[in-house]
N, C-alpha and C. Protein backbone atom coordinates (compact mmCIF):
# COMPACT_ATOMS: atom_id res chain seq x y z
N UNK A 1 0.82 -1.19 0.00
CA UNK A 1 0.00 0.00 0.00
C UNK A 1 0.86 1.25 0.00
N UNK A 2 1.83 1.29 -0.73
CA UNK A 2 2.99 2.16 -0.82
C UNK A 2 2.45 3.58 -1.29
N UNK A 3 1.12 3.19 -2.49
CA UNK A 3 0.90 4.47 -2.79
C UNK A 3 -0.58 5.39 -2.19
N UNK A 4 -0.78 4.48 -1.00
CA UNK A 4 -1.91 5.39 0.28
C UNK A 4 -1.60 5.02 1.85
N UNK A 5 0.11 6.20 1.80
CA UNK A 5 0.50 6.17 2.70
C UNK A 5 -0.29 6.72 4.38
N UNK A 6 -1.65 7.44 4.34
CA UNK A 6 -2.16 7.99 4.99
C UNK A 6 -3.40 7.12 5.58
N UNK A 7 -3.58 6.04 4.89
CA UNK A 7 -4.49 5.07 5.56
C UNK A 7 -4.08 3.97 6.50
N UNK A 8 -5.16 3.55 6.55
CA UNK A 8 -4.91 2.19 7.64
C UNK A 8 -5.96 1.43 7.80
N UNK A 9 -5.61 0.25 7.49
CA UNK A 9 -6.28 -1.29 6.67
C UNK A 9 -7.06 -2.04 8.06
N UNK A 10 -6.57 -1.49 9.11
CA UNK A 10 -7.63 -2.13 10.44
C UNK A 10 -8.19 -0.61 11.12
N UNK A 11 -9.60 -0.46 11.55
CA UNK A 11 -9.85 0.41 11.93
C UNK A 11 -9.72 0.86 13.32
N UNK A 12 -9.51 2.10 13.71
CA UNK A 12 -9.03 2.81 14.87
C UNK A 12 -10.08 2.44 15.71
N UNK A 13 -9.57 2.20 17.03
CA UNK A 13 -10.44 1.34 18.20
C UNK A 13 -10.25 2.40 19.12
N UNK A 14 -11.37 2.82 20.21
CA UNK A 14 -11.00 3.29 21.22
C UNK A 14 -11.10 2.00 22.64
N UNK A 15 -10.89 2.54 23.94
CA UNK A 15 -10.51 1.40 24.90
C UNK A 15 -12.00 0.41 25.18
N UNK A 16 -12.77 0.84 24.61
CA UNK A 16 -13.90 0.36 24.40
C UNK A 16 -14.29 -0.60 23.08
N UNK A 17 -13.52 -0.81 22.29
CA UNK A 17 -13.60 -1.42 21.14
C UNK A 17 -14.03 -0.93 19.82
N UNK A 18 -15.00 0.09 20.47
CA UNK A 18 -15.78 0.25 19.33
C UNK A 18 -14.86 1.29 18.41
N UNK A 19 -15.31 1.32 17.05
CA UNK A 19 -14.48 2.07 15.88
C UNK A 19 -14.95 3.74 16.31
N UNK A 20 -13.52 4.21 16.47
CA UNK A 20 -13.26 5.74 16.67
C UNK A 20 -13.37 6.13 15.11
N UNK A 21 -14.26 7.51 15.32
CA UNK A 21 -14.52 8.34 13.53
C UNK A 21 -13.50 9.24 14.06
N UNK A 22 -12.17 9.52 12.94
CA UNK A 22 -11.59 10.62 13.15
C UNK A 22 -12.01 11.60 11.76
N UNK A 23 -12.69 12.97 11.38
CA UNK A 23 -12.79 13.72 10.32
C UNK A 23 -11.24 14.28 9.79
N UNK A 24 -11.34 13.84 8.65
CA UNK A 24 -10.33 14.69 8.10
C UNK A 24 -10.37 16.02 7.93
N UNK A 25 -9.41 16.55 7.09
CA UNK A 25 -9.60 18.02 6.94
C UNK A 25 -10.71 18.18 5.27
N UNK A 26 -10.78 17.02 4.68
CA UNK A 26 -11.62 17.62 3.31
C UNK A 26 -13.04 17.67 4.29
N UNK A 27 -13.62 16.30 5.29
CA UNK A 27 -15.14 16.47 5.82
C UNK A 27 -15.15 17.66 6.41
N UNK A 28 -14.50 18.20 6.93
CA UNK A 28 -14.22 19.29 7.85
C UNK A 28 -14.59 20.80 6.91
N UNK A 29 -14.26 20.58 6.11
CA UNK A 29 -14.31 21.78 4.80
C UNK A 29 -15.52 21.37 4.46
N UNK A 30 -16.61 20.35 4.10
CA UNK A 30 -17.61 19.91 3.74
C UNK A 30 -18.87 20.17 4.17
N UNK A 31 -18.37 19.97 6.10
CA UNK A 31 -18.93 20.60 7.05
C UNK A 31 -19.79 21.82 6.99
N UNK A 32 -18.37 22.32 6.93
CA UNK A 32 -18.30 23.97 6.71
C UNK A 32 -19.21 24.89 5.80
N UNK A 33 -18.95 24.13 4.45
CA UNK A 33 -19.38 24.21 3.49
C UNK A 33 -20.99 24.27 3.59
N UNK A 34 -21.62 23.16 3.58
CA UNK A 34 -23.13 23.05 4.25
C UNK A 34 -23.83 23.90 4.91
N UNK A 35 -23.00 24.16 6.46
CA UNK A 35 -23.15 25.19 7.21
C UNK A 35 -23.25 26.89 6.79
N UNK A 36 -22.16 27.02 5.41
CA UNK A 36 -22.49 28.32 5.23
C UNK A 36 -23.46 28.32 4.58
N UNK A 37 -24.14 27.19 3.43
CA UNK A 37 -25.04 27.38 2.15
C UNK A 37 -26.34 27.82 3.16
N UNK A 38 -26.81 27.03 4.45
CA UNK A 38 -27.18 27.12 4.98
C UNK A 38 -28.27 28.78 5.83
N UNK A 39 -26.68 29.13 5.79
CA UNK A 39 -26.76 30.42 6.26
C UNK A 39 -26.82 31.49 5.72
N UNK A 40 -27.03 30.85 4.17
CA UNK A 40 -26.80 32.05 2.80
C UNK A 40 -28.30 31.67 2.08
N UNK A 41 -29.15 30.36 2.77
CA UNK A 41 -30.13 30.22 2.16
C UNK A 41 -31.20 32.02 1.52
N UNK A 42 -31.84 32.14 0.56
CA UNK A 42 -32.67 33.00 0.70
C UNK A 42 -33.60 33.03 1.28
N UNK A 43 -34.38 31.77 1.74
CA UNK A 43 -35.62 32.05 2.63
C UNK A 43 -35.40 32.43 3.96
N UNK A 44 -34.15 32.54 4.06
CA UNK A 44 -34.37 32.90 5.83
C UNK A 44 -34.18 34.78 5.59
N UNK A 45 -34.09 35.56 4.33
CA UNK A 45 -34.15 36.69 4.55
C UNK A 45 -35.73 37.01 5.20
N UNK A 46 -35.46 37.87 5.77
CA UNK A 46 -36.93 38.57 5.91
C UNK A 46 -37.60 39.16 5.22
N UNK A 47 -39.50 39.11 5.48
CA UNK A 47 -39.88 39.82 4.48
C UNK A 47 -40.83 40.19 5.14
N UNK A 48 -41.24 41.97 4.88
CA UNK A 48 -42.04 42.32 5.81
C UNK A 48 -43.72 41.49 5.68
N UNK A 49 -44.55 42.14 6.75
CA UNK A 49 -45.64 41.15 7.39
C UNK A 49 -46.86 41.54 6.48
N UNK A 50 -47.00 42.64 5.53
CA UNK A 50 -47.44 43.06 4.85
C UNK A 50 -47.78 41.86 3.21
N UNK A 51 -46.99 41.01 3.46
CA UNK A 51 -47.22 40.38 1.77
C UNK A 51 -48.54 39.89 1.67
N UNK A 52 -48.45 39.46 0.98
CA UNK A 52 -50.09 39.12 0.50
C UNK A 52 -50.38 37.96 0.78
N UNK A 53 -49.73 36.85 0.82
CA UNK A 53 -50.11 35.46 0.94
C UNK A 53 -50.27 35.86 2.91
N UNK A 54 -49.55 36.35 3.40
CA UNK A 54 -49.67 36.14 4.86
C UNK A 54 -50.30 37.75 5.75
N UNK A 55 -50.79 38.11 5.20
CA UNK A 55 -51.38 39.59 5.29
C UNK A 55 -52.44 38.68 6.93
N UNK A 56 -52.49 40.05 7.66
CA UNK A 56 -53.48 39.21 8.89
C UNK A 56 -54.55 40.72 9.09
N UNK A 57 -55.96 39.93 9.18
CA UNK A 57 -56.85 41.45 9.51
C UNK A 57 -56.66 41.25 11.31
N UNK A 58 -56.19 42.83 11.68
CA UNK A 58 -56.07 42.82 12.79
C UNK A 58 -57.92 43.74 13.41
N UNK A 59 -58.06 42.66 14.24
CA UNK A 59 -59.18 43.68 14.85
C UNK A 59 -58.76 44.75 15.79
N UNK A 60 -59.81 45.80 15.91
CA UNK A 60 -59.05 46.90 16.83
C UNK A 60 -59.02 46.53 18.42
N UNK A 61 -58.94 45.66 18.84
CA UNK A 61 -59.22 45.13 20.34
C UNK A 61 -57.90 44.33 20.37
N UNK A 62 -56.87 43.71 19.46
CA UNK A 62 -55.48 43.47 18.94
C UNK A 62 -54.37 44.04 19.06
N UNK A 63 -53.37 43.82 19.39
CA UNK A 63 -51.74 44.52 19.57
C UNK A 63 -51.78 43.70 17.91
N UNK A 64 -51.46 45.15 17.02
CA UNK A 64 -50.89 44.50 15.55
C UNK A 64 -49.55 44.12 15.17
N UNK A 65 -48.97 43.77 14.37
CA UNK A 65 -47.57 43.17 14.66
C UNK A 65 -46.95 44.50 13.72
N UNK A 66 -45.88 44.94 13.82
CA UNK A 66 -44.55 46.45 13.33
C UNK A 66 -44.80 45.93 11.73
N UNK A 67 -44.65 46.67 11.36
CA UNK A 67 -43.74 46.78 9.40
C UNK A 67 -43.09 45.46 9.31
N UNK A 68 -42.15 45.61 10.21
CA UNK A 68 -40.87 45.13 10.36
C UNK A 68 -40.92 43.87 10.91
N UNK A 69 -41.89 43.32 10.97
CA UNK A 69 -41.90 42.06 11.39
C UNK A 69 -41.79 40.88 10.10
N UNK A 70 -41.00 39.92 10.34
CA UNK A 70 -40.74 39.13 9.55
C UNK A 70 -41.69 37.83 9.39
N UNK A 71 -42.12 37.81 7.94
CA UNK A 71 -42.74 36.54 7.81
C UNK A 71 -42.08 35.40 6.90
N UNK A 72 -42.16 34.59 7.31
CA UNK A 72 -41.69 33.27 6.54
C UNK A 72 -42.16 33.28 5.18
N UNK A 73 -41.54 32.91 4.16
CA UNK A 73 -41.30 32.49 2.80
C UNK A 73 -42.91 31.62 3.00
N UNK A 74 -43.51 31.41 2.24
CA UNK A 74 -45.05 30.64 2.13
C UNK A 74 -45.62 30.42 2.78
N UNK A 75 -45.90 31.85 4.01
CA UNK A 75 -46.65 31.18 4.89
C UNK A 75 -47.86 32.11 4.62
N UNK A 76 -49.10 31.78 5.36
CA UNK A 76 -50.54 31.74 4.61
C UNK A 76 -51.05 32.12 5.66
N UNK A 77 -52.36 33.27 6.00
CA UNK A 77 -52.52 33.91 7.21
C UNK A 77 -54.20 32.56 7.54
N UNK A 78 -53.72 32.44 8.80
CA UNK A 78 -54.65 31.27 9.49
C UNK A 78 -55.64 32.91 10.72
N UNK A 79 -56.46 31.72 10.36
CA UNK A 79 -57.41 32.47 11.79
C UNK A 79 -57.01 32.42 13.00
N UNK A 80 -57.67 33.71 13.57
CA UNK A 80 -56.94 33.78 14.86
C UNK A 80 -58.23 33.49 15.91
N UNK A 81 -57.77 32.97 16.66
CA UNK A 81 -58.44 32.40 18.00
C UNK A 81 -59.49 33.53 19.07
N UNK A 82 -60.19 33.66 19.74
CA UNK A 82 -61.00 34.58 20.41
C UNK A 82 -60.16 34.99 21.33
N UNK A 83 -58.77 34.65 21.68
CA UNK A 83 -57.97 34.81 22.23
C UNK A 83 -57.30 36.28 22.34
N UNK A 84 -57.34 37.40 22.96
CA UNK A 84 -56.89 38.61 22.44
C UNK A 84 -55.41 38.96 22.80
N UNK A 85 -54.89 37.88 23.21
CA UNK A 85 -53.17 37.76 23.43
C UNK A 85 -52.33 37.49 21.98
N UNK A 86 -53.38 36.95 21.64
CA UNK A 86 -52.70 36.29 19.89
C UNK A 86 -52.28 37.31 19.24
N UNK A 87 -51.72 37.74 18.77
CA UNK A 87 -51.69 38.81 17.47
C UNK A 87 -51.76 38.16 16.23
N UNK A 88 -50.54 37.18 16.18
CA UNK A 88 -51.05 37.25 14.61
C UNK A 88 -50.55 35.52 14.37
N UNK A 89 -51.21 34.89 13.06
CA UNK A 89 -51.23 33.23 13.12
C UNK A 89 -50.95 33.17 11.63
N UNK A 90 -50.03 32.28 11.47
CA UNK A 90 -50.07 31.50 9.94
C UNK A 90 -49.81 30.02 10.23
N UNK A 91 -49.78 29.48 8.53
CA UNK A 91 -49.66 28.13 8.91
C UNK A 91 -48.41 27.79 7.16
N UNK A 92 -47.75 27.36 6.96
CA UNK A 92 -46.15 27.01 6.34
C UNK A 92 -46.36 25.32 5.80
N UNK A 93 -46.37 25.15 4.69
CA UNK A 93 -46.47 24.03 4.54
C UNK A 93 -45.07 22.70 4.72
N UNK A 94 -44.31 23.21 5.61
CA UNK A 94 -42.74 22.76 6.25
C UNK A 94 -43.13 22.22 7.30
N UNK A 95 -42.67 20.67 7.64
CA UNK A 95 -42.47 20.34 8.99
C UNK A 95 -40.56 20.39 9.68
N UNK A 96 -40.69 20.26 10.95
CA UNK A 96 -39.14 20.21 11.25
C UNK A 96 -39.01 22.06 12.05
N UNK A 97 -37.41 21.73 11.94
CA UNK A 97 -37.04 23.15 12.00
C UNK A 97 -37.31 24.18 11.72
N UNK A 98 -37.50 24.20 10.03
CA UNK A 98 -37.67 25.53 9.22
C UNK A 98 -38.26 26.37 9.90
N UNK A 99 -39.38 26.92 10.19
CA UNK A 99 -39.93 27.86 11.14
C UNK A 99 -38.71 28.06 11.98
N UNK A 100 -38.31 27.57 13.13
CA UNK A 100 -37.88 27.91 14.48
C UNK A 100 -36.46 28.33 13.72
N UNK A 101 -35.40 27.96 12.83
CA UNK A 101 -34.90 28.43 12.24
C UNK A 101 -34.77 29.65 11.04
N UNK A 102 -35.91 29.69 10.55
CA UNK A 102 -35.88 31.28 10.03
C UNK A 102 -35.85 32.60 11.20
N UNK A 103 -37.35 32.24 12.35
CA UNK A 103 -37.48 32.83 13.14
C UNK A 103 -35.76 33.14 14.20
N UNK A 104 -35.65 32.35 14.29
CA UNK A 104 -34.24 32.74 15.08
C UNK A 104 -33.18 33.54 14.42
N UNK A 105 -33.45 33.57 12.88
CA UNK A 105 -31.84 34.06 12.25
C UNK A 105 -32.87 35.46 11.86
N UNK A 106 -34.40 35.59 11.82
CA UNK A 106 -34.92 36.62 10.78
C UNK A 106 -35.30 37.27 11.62
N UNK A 107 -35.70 37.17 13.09
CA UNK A 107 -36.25 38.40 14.02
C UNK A 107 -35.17 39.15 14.14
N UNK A 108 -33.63 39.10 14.73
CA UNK A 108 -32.28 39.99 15.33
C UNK A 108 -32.26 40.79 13.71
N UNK A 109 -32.36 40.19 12.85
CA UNK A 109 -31.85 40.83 11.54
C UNK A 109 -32.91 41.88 11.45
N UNK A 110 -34.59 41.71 12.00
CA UNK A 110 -35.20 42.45 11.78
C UNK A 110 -35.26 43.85 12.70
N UNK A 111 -34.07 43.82 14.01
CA UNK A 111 -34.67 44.50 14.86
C UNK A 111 -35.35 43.77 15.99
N UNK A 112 -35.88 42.85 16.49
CA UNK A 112 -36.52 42.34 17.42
C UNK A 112 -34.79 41.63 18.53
N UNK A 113 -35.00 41.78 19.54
CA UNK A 113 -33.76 41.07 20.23
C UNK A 113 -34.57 39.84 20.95
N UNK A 114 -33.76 38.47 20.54
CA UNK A 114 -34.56 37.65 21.24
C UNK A 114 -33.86 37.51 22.50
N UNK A 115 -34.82 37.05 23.43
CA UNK A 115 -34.68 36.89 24.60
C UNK A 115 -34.74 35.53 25.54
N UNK A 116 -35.19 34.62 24.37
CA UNK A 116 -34.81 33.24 25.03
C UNK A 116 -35.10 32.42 23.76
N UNK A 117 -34.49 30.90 23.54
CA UNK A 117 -35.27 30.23 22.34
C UNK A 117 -35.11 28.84 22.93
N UNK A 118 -36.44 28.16 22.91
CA UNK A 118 -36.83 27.23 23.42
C UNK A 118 -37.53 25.87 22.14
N UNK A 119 -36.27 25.14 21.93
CA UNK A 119 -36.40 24.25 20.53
C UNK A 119 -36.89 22.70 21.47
N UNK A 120 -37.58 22.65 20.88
CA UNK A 120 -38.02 20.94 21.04
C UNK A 120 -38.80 20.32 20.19
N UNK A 121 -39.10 18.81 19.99
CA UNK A 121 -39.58 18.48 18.90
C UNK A 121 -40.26 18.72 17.80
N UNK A 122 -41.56 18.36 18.63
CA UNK A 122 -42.63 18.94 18.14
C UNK A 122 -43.32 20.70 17.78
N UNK A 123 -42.28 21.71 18.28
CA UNK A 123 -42.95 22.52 19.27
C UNK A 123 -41.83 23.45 19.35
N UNK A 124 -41.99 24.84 19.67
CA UNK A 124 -40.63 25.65 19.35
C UNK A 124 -41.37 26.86 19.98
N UNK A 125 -40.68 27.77 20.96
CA UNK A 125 -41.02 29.12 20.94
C UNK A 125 -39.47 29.77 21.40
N UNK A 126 -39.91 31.02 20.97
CA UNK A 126 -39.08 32.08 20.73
C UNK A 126 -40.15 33.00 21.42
N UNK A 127 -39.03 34.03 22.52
CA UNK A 127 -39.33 34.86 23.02
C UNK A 127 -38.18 35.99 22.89
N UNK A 128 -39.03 37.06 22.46
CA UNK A 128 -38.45 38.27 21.74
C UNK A 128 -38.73 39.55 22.10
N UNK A 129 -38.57 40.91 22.39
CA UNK A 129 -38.71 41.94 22.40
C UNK A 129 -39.66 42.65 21.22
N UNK A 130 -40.83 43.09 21.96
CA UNK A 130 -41.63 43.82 21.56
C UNK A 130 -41.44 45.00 21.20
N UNK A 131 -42.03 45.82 20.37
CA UNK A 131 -42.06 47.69 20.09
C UNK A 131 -42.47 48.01 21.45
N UNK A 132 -43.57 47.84 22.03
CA UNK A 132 -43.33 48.69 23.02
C UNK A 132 -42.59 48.09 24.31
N UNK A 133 -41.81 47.63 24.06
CA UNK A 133 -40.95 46.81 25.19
C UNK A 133 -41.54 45.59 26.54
N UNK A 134 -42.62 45.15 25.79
CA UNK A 134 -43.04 43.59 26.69
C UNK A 134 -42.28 42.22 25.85
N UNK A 135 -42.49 41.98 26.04
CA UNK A 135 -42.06 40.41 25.56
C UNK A 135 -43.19 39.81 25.14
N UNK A 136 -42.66 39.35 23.72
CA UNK A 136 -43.25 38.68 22.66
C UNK A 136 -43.29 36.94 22.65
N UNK A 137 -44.01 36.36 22.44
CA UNK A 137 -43.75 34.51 21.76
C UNK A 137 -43.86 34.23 20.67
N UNK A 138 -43.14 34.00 19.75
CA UNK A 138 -43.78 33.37 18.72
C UNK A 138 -43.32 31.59 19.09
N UNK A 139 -44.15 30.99 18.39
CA UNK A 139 -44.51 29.48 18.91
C UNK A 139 -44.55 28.59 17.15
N UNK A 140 -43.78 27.99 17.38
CA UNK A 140 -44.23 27.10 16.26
C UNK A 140 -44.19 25.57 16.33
N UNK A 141 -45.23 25.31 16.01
CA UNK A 141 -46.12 24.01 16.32
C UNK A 141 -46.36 22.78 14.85
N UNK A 142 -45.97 21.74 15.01
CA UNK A 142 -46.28 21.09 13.83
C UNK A 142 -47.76 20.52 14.30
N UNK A 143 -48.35 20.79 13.05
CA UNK A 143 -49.78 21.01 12.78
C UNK A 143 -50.20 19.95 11.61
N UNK A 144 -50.14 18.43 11.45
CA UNK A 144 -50.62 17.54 10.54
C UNK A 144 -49.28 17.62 9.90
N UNK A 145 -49.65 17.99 8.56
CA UNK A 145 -48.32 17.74 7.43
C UNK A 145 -47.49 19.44 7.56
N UNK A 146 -47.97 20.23 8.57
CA UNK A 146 -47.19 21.36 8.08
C UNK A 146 -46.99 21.82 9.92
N UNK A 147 -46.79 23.26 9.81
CA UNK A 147 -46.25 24.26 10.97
C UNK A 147 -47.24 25.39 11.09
N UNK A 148 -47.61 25.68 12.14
CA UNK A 148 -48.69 26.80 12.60
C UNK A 148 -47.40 27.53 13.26
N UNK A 149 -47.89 29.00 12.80
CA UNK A 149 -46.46 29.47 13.73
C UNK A 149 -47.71 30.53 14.40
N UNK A 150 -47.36 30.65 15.20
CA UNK A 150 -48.77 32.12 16.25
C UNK A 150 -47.89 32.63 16.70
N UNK A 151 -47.79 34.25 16.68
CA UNK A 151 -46.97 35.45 17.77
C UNK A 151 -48.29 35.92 18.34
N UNK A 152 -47.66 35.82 19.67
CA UNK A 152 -48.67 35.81 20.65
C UNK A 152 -47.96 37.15 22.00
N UNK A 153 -48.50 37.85 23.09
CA UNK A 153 -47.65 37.96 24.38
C UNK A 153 -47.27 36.92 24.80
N UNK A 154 -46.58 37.33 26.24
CA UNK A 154 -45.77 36.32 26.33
C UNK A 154 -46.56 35.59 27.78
N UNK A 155 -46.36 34.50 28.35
CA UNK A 155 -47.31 34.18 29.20
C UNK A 155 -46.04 33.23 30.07
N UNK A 156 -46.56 33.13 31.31
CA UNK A 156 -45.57 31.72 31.88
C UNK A 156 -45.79 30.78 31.50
């Protein structure tokens, strides 16, 4: 094996037996790589709350959501609940991350400072700084085949 001097024909054991993964430097660049496309995606730019597919009628008894509030790439304005904490509801035809990941990279970019982010399976909220300085939730929830995302106040 003269001419793949950098390998090795039995695999690396730790004291446990089992086969140790060491990354080289190309996975490592690969990594990387992923990670930035990632972060260069276009849907995670923001787009104000105003578009048309996700437009929300606010009643006047409602805290309405800023200009400047960011909505997700295809999301679709859902009804809102009798609830008068809600402000504003869509629903994203994405399960997984996507939501809790736009929301995290697209509120700071918008101006909003988040203030805590709380990822778990099913289920995701983000708590953020309001215009008039209360604290915000947005929540995103997998909902059948897709994601309900609701910005709501913030509650214990």
């Amino acid at each position: 094996m003269a001419d793949r001097p950098n390998t090795c024909s039995a695999p690396l054991r730790n004291s446990h037996g089992w086969p140790t993964l060491f990354l080289s430097g190309a996975a490592v660049l690969l990594l990387l790589a992923a990670c930035s496309a990632v972060a260069a995606d276009p849907s995670l730019t923001a787009t104000p709350h105003a578009t048309q597919s996700a437009s929300v009628a606010q009643s006047p008894d409602r805290t309405g959501l800023p200009e400047s509030f960011p909505v997700m790439p295809g999301a679709v304005a859902a009804e809102l609940p009798a609830d008068p904490t809600v402000i504003a509801r869509w629903t994203v035809d994405r399960v997984g991350s996507a939501a809790y990941d736009f929301y995290a990279a697209a509120l700071p970019k918008a101006g909003f400072r988040v203030a805590g982010l709380y990822p778990a399976e099913r289920a995701a909220i983000i708590r953020f700084d309001a215009p008039d300085g209360e604290i915000w939730q947005l929540l995103a929830e997998q909902v059948g085949d897709g994601t309900r995302i609701t910005v709501r106040m913030d509650q214990p």
